[in-house]
PDB file of N, CA and C in Angstrom:
ATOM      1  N   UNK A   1     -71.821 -29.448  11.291  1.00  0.00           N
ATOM      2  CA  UNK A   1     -72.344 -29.002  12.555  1.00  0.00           C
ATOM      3  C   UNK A   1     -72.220 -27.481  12.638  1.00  0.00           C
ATOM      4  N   UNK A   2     -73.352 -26.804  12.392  1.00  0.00           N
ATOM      5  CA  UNK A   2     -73.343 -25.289  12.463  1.00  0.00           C
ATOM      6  C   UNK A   2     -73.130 -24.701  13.760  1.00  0.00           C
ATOM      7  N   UNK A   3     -72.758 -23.491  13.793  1.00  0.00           N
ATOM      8  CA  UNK A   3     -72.276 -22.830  15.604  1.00  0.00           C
ATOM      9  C   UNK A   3     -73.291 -21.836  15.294  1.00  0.00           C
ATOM     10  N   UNK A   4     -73.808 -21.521  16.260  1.00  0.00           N
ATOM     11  CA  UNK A   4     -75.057 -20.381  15.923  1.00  0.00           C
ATOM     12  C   UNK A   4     -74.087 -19.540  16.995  1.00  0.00           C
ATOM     13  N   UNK A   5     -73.565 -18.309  16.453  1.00  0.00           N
ATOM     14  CA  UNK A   5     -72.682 -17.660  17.043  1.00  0.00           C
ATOM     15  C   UNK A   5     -73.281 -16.523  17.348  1.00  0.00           C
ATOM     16  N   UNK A   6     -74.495 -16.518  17.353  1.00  0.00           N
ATOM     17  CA  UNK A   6     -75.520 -15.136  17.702  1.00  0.00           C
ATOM     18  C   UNK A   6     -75.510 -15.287  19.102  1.00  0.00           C
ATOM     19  N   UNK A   7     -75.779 -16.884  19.762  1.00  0.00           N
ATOM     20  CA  UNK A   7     -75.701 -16.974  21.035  1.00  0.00           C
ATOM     21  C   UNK A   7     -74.448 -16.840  21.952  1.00  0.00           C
ATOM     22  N   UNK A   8     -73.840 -16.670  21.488  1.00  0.00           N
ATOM     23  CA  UNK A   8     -72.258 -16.854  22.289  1.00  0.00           C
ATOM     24  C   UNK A   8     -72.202 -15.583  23.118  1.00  0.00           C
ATOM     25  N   UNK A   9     -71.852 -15.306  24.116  1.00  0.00           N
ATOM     26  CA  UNK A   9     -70.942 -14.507  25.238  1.00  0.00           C
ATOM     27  C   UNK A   9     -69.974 -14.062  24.321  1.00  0.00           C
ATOM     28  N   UNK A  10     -69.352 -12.748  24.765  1.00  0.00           N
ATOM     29  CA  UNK A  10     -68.114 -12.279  23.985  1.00  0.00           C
ATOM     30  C   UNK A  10     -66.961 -13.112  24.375  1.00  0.00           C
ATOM     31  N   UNK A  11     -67.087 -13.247  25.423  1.00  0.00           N
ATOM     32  CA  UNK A  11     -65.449 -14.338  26.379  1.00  0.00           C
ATOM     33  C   UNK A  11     -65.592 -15.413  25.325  1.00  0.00           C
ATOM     34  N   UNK A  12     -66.726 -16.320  24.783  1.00  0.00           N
ATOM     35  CA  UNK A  12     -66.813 -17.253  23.937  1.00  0.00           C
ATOM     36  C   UNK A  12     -66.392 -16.831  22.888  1.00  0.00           C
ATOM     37  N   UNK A  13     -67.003 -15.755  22.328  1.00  0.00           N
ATOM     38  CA  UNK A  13     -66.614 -15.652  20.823  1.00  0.00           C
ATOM     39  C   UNK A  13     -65.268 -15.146  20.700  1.00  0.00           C
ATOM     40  N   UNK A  14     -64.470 -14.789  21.566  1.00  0.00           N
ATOM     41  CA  UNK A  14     -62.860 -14.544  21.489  1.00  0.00           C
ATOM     42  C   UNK A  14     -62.026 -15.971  21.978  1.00  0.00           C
ATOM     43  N   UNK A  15     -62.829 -16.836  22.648  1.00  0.00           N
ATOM     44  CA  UNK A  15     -62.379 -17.598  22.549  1.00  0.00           C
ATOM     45  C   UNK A  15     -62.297 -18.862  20.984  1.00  0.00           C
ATOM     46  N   UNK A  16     -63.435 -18.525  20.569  1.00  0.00           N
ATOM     47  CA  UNK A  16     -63.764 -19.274  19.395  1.00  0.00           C
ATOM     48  C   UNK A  16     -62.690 -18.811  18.165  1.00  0.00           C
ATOM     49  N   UNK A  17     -62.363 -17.249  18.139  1.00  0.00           N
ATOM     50  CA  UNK A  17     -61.698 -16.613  17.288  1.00  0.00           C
ATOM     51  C   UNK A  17     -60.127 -16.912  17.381  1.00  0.00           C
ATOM     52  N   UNK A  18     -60.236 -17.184  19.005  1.00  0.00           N
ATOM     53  CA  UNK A  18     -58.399 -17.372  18.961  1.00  0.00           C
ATOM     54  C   UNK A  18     -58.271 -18.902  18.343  1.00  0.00           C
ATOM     55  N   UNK A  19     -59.088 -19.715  18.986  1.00  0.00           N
ATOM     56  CA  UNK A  19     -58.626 -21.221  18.470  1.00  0.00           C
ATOM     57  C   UNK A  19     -59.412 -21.293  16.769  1.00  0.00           C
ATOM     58  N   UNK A  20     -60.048 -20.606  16.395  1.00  0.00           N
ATOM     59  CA  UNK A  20     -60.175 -20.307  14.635  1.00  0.00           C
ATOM     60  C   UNK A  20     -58.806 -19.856  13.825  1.00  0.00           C
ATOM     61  N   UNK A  21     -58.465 -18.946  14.465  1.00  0.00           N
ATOM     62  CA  UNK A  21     -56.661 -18.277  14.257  1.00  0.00           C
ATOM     63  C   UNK A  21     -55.595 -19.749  14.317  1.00  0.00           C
ATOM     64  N   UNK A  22     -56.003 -20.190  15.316  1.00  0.00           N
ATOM     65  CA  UNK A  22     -54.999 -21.113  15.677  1.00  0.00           C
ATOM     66  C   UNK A  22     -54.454 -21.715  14.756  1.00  0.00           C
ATOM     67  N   UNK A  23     -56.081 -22.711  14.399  1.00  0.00           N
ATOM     68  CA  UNK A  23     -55.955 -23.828  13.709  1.00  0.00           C
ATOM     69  C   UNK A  23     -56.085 -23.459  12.142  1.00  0.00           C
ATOM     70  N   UNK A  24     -56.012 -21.820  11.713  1.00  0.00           N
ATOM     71  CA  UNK A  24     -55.801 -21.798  10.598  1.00  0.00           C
ATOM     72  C   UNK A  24     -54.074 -21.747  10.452  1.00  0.00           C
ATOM     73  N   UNK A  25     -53.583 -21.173  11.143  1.00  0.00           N
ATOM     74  CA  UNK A  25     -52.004 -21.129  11.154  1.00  0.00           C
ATOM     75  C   UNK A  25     -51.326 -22.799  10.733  1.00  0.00           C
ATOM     76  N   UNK A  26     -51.930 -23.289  11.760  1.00  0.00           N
ATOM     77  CA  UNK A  26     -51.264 -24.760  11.962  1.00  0.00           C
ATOM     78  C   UNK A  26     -51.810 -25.283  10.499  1.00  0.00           C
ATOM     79  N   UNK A  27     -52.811 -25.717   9.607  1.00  0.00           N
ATOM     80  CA  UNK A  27     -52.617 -25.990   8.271  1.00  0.00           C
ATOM     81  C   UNK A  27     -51.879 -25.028   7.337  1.00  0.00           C
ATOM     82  N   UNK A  28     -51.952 -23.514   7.577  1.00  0.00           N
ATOM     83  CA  UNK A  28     -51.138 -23.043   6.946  1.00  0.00           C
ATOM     84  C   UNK A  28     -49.615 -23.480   6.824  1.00  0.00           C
ATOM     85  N   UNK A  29     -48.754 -23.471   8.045  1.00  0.00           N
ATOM     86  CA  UNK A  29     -47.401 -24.426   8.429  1.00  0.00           C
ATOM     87  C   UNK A  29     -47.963 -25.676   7.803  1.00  0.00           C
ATOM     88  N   UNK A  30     -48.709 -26.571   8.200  1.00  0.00           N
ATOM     89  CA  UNK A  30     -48.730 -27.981   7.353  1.00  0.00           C
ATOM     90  C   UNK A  30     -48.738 -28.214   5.533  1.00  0.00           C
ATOM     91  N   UNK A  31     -49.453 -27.100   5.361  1.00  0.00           N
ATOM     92  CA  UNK A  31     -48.761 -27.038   3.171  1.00  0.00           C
ATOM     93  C   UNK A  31     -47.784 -26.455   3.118  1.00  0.00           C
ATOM     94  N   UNK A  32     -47.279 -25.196   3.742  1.00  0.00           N
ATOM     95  CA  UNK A  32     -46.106 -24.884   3.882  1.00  0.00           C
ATOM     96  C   UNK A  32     -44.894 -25.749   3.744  1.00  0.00           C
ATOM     97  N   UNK A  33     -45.129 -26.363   4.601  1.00  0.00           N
ATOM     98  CA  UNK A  33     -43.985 -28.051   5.242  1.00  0.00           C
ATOM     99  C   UNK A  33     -43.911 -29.038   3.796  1.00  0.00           C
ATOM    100  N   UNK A  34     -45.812 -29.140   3.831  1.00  0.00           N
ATOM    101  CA  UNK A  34     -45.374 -30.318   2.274  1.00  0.00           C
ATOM    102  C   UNK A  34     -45.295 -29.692   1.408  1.00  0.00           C
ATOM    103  N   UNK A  35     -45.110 -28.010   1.124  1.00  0.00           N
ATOM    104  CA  UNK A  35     -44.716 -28.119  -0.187  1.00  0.00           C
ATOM    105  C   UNK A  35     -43.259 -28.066  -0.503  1.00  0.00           C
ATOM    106  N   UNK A  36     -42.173 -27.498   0.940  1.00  0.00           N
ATOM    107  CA  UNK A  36     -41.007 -28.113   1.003  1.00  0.00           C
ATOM    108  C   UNK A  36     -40.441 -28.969   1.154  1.00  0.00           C
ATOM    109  N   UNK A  37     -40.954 -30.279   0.938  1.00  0.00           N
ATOM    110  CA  UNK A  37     -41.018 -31.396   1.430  1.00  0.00           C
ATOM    111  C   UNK A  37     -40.367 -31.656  -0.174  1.00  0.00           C
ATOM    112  N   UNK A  38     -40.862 -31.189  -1.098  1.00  0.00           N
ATOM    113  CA  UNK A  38     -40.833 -31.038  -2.740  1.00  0.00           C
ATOM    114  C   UNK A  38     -39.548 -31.112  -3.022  1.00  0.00           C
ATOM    115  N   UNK A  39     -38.715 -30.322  -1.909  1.00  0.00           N
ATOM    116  CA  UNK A  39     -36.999 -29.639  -2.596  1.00  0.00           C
ATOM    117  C   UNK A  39     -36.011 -30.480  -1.573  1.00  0.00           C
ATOM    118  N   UNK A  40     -34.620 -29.891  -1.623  1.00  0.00           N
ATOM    119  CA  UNK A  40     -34.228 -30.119  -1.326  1.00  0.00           C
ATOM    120  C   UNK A  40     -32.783 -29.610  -0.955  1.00  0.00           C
ATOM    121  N   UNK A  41     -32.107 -29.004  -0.386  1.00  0.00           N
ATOM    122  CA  UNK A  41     -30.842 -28.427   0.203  1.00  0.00           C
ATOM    123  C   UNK A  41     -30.193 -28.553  -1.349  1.00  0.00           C
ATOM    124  N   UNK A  42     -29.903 -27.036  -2.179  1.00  0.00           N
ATOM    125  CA  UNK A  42     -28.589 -27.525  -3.273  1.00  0.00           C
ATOM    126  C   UNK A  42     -29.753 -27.895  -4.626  1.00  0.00           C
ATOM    127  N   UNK A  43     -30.583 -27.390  -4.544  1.00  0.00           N
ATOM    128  CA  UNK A  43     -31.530 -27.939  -5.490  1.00  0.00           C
ATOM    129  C   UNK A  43     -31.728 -26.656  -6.243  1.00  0.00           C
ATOM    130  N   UNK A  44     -31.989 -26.407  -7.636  1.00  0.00           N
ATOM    131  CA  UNK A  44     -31.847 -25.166  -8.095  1.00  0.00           C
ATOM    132  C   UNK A  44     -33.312 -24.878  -8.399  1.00  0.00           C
ATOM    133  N   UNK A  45     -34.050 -23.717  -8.182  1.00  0.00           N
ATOM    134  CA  UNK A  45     -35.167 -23.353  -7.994  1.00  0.00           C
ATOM    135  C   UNK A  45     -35.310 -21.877  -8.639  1.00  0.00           C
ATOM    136  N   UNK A  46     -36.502 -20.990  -8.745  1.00  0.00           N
ATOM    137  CA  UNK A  46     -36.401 -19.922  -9.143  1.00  0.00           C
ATOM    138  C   UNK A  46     -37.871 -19.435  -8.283  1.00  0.00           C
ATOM    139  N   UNK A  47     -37.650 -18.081  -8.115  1.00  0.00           N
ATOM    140  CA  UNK A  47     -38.985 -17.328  -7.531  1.00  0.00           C
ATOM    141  C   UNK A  47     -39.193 -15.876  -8.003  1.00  0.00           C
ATOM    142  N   UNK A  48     -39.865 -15.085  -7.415  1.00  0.00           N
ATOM    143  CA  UNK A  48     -39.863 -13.804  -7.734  1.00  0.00           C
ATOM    144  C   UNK A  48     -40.178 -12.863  -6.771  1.00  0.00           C
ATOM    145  N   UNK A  49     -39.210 -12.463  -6.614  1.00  0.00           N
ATOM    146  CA  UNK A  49     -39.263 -11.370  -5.740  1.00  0.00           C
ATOM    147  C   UNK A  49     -40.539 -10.206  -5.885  1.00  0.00           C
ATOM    148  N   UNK A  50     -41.032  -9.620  -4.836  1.00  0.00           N
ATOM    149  CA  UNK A  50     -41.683  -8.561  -4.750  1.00  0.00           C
ATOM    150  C   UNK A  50     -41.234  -7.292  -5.720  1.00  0.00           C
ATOM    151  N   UNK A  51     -41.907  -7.018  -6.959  1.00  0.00           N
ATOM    152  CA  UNK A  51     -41.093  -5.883  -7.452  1.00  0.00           C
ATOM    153  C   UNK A  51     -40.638  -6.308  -7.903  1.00  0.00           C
ATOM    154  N   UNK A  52     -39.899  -7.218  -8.312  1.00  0.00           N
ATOM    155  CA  UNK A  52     -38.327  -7.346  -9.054  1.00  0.00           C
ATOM    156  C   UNK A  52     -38.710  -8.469 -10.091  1.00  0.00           C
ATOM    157  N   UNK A  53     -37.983  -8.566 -11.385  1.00  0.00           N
ATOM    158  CA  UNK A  53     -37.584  -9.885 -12.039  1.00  0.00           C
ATOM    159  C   UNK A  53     -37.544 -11.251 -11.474  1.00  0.00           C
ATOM    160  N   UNK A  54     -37.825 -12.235 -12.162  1.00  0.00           N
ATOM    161  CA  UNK A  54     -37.487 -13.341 -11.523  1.00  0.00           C
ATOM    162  C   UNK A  54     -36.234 -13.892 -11.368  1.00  0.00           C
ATOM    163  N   UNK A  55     -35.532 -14.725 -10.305  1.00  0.00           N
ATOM    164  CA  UNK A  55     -34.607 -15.267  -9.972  1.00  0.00           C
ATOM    165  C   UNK A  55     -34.088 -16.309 -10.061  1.00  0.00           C
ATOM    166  N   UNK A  56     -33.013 -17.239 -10.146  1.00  0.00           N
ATOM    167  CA  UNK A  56     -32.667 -18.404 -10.406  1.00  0.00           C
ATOM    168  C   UNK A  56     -31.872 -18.584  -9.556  1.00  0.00           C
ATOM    169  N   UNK A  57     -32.067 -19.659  -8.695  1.00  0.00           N
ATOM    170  CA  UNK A  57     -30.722 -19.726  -7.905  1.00  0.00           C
ATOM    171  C   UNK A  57     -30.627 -20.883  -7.021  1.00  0.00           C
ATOM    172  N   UNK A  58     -29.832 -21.670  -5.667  1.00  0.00           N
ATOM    173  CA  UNK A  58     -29.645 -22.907  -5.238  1.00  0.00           C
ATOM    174  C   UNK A  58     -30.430 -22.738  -3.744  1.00  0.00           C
ATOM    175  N   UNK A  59     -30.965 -23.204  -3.301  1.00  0.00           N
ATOM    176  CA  UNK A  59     -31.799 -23.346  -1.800  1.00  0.00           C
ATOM    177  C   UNK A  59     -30.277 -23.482  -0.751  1.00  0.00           C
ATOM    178  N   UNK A  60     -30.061 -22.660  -0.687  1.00  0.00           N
ATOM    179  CA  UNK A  60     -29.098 -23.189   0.784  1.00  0.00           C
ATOM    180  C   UNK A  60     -29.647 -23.242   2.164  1.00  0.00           C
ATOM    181  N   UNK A  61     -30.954 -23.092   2.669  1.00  0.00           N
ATOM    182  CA  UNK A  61     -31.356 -23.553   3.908  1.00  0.00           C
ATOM    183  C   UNK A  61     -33.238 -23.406   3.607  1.00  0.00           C
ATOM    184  N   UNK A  62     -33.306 -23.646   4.729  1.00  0.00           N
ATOM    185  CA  UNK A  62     -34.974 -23.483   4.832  1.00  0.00           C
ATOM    186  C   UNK A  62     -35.484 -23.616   6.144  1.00  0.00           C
ATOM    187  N   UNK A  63     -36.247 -22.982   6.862  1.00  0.00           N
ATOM    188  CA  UNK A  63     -36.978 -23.126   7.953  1.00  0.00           C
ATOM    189  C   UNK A  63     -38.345 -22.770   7.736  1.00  0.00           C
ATOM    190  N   UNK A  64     -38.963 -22.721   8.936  1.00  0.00           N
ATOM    191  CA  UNK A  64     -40.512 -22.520   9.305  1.00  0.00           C
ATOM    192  C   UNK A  64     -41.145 -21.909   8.230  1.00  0.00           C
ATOM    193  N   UNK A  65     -41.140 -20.735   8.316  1.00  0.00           N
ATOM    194  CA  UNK A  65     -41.530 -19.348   7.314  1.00  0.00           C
ATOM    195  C   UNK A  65     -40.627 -19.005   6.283  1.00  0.00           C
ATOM    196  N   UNK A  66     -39.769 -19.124   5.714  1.00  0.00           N
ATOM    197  CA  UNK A  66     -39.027 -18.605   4.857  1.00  0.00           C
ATOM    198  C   UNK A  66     -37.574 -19.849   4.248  1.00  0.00           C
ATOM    199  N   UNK A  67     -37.384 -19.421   3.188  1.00  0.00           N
ATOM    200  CA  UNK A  67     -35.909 -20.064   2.211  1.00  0.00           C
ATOM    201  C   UNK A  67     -35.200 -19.389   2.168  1.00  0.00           C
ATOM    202  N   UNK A  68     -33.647 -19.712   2.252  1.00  0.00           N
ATOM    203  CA  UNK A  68     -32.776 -18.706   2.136  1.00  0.00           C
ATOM    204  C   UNK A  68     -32.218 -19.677   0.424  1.00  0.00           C
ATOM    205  N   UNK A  69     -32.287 -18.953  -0.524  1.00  0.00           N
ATOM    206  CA  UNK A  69     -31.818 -18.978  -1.649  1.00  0.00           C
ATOM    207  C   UNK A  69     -30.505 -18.765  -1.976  1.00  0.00           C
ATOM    208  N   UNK A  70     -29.761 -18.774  -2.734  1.00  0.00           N
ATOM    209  CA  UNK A  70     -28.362 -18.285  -3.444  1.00  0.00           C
ATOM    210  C   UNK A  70     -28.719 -17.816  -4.701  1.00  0.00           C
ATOM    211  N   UNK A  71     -28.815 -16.479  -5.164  1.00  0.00           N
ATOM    212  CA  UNK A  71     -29.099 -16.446  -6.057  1.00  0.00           C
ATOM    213  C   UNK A  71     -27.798 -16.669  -7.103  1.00  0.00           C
ATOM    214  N   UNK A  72     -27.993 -16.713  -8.777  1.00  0.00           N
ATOM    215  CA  UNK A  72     -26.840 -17.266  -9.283  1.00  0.00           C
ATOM    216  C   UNK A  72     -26.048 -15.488  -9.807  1.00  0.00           C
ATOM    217  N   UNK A  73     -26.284 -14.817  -9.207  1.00  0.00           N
ATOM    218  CA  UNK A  73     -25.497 -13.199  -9.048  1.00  0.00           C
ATOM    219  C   UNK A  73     -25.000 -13.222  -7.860  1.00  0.00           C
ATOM    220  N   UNK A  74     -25.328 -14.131  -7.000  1.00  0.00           N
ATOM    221  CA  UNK A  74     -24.078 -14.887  -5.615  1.00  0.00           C
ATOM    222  C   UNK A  74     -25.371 -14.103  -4.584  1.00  0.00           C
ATOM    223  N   UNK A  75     -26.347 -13.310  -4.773  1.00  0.00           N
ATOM    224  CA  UNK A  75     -26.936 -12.636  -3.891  1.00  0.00           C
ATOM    225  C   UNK A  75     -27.788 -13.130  -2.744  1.00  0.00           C
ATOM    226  N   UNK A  76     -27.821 -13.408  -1.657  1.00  0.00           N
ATOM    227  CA  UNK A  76     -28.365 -14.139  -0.396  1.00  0.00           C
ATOM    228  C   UNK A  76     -30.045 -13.575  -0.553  1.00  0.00           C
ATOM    229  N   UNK A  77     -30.626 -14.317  -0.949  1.00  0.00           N
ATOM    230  CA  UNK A  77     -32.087 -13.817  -0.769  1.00  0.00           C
ATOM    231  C   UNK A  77     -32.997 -15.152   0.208  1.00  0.00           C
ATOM    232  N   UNK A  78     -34.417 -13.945   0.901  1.00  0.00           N
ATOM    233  CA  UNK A  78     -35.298 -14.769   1.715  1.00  0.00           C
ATOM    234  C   UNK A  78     -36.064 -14.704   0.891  1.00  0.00           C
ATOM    235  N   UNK A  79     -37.208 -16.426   0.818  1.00  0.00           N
ATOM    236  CA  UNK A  79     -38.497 -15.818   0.216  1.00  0.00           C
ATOM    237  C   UNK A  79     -39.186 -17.191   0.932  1.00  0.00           C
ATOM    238  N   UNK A  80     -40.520 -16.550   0.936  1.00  0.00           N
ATOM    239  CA  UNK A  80     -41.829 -17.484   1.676  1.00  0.00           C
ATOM    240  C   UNK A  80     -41.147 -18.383   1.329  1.00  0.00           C
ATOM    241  N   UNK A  81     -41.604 -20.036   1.811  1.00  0.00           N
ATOM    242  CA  UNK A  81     -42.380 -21.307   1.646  1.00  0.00           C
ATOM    243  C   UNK A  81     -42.735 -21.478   0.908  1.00  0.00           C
ATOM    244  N   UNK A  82     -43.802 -20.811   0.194  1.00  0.00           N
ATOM    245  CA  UNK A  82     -44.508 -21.455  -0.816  1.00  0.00           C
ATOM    246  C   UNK A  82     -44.233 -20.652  -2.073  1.00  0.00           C
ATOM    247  N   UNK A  83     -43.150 -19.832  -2.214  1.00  0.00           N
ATOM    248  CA  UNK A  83     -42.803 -18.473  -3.083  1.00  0.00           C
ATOM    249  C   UNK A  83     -42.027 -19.519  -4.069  1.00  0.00           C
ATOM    250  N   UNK A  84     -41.231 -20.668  -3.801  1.00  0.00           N
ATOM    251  CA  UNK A  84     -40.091 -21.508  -4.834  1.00  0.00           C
ATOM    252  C   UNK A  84     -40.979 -22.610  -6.021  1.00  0.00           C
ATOM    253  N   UNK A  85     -40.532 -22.222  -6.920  1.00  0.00           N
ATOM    254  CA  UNK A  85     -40.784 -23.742  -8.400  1.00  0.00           C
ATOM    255  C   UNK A  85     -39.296 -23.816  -8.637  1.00  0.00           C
ATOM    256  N   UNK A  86     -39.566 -25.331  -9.046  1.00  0.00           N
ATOM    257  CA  UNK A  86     -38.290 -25.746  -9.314  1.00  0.00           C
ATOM    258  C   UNK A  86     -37.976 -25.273 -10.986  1.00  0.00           C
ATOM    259  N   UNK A  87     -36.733 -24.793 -10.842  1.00  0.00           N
ATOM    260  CA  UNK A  87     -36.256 -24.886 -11.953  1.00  0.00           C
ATOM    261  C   UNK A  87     -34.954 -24.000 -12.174  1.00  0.00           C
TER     262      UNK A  87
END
């Protein structure tokens, strides 16, 4: 079903843009979710930091947006959701 968005009012098309935003967020959080769904608290994983070498280390928490890691140099690191492979 095409939107012919030539016709829209601006009040429409900001409205169209916020709930476009919306509902891209909300699947973004939904692969986010299942791809942590994958691990598990104590599970040893590795990622790579921005800049830096890659890391090895144990998941000690996880929320919404981000993992808090242990790295195995004892170092507390954050990284995305979707930033961890196991190993």
């Amino acid at each position: 079903m095409p939107i012919d968005i030539d016709q829209l009012a601006e009040a429409e098309l900001i409205d169209l843009n916020t709930r476009v935003v919306a509902r891209l967020k909300f699947l973004h959080q939904m692969r986010a979710h299942a791809h942590m769904l994958n691990f598990s608290i104590g599970e040893r994983v590795s990622f790579q930091p921005e800049g830096r070498p890659p890391l090895t280390g144990i998941i000690a928490k996880y929320n919404r947006k981000t993992d808090t890691v242990i790295a195995e140099n004892g170092q507390q690191c954050r990284t995305p959701d979707m930033g961890l492979v196991m190993g």
